[in-house]
N, C-alpha and C. Protein backbone atom coordinates (compact mmCIF):
# COMPACT_ATOMS: atom_id res chain seq x y z
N UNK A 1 -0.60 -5.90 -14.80
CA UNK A 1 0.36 -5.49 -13.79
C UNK A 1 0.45 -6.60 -12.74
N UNK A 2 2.04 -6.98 -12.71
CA UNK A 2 1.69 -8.02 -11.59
C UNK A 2 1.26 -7.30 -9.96
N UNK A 3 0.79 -8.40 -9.28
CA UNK A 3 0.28 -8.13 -8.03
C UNK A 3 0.91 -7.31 -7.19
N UNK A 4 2.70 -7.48 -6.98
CA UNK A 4 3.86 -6.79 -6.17
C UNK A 4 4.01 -5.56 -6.64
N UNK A 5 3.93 -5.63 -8.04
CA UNK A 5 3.90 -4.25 -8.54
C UNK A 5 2.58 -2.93 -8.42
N UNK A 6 1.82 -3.66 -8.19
CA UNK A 6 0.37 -2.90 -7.96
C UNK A 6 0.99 -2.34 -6.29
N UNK A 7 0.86 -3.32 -5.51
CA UNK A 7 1.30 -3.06 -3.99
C UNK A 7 2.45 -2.13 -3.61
N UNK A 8 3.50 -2.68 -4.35
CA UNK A 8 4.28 -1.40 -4.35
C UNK A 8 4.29 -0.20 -4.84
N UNK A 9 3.78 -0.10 -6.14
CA UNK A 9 3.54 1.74 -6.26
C UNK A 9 2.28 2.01 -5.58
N UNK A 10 1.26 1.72 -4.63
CA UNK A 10 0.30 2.20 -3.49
C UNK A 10 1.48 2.15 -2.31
N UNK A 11 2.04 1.01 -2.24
CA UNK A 11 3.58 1.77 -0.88
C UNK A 11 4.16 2.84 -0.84
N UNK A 12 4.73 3.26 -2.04
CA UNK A 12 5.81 4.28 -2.55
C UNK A 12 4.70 5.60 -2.67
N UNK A 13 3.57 5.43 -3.32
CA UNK A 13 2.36 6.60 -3.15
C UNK A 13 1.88 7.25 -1.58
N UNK A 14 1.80 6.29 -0.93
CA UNK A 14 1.40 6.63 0.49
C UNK A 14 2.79 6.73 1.36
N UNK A 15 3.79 6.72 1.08
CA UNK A 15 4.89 6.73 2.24
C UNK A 15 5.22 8.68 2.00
N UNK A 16 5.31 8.95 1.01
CA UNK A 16 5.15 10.50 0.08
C UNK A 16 3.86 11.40 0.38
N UNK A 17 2.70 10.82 0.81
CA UNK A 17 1.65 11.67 0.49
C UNK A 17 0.89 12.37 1.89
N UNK A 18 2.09 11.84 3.15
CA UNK A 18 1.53 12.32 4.47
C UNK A 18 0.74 12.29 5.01
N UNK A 19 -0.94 11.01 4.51
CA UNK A 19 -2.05 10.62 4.89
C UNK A 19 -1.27 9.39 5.95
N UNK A 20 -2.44 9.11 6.40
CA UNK A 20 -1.96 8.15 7.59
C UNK A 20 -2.57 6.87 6.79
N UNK A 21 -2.27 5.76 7.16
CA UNK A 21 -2.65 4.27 6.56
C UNK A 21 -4.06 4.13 6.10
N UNK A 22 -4.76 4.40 7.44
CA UNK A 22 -6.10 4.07 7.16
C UNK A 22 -6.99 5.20 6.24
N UNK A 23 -6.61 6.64 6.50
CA UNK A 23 -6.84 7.47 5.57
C UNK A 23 -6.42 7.10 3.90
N UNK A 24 -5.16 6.82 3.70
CA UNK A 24 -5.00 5.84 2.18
C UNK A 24 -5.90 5.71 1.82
N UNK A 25 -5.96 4.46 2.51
CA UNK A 25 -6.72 3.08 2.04
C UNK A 25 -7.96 3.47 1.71
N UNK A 26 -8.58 4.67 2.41
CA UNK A 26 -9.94 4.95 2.59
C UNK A 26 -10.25 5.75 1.08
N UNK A 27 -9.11 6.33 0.87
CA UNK A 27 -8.90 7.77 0.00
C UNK A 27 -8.93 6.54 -1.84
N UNK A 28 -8.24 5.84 -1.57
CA UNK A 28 -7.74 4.81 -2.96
C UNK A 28 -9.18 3.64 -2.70
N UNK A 29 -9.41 2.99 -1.63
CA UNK A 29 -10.49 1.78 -1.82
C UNK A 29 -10.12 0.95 -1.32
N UNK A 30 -8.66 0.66 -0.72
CA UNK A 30 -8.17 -0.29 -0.58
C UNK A 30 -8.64 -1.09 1.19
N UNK A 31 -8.74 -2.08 1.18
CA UNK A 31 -8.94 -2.75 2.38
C UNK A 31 -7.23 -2.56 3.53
N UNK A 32 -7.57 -2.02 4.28
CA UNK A 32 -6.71 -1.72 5.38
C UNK A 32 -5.52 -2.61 5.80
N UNK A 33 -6.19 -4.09 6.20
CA UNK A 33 -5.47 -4.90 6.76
C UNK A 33 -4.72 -6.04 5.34
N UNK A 34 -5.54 -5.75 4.49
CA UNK A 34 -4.50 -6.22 3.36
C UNK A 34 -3.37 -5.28 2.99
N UNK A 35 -3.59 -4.02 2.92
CA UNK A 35 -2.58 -2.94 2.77
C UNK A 35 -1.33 -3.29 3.90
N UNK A 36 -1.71 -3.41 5.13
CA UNK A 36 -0.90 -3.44 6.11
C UNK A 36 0.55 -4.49 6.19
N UNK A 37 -0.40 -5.34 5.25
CA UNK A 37 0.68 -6.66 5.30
C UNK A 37 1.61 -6.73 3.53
N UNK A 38 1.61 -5.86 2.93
CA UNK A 38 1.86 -6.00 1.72
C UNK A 38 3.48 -4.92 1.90
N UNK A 39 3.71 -4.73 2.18
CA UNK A 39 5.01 -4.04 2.80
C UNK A 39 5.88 -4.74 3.17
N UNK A 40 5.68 -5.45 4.03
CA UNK A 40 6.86 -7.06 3.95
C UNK A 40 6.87 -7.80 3.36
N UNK A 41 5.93 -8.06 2.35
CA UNK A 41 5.72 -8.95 1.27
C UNK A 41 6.67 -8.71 0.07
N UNK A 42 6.67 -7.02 -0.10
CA UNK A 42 7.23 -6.20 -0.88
C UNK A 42 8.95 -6.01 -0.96
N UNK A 43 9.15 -6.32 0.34
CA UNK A 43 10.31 -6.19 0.81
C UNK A 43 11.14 -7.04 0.71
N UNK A 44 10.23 -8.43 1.21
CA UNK A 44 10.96 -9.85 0.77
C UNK A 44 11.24 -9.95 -0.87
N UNK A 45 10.36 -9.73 -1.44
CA UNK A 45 10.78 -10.03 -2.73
C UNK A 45 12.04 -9.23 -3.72
């Protein structure tokens, strides 16, 4: 799976699931402040 694609279905999962960011991240594993910045990354492309 490429990288954008990983990032974006955890975007599209958490914008739906009414947890707050850091709850996510906490809930999946994911590091916070990398999560944070992968949304404009996502966007640009």
């Amino acid at each position: 799976m490429k990288i954008n694609a990983h990032w974006r279905q955890h975007i599209e999962a958490r914008g739906g699931n009414g947890l707050s960011q850091t709850a996510y991240c906490h809930q999946q594993g994911l590091n916070r402040k990398t999560f944070s910045v992968w949304p404009r990354r996502v966007e640009d492309d």
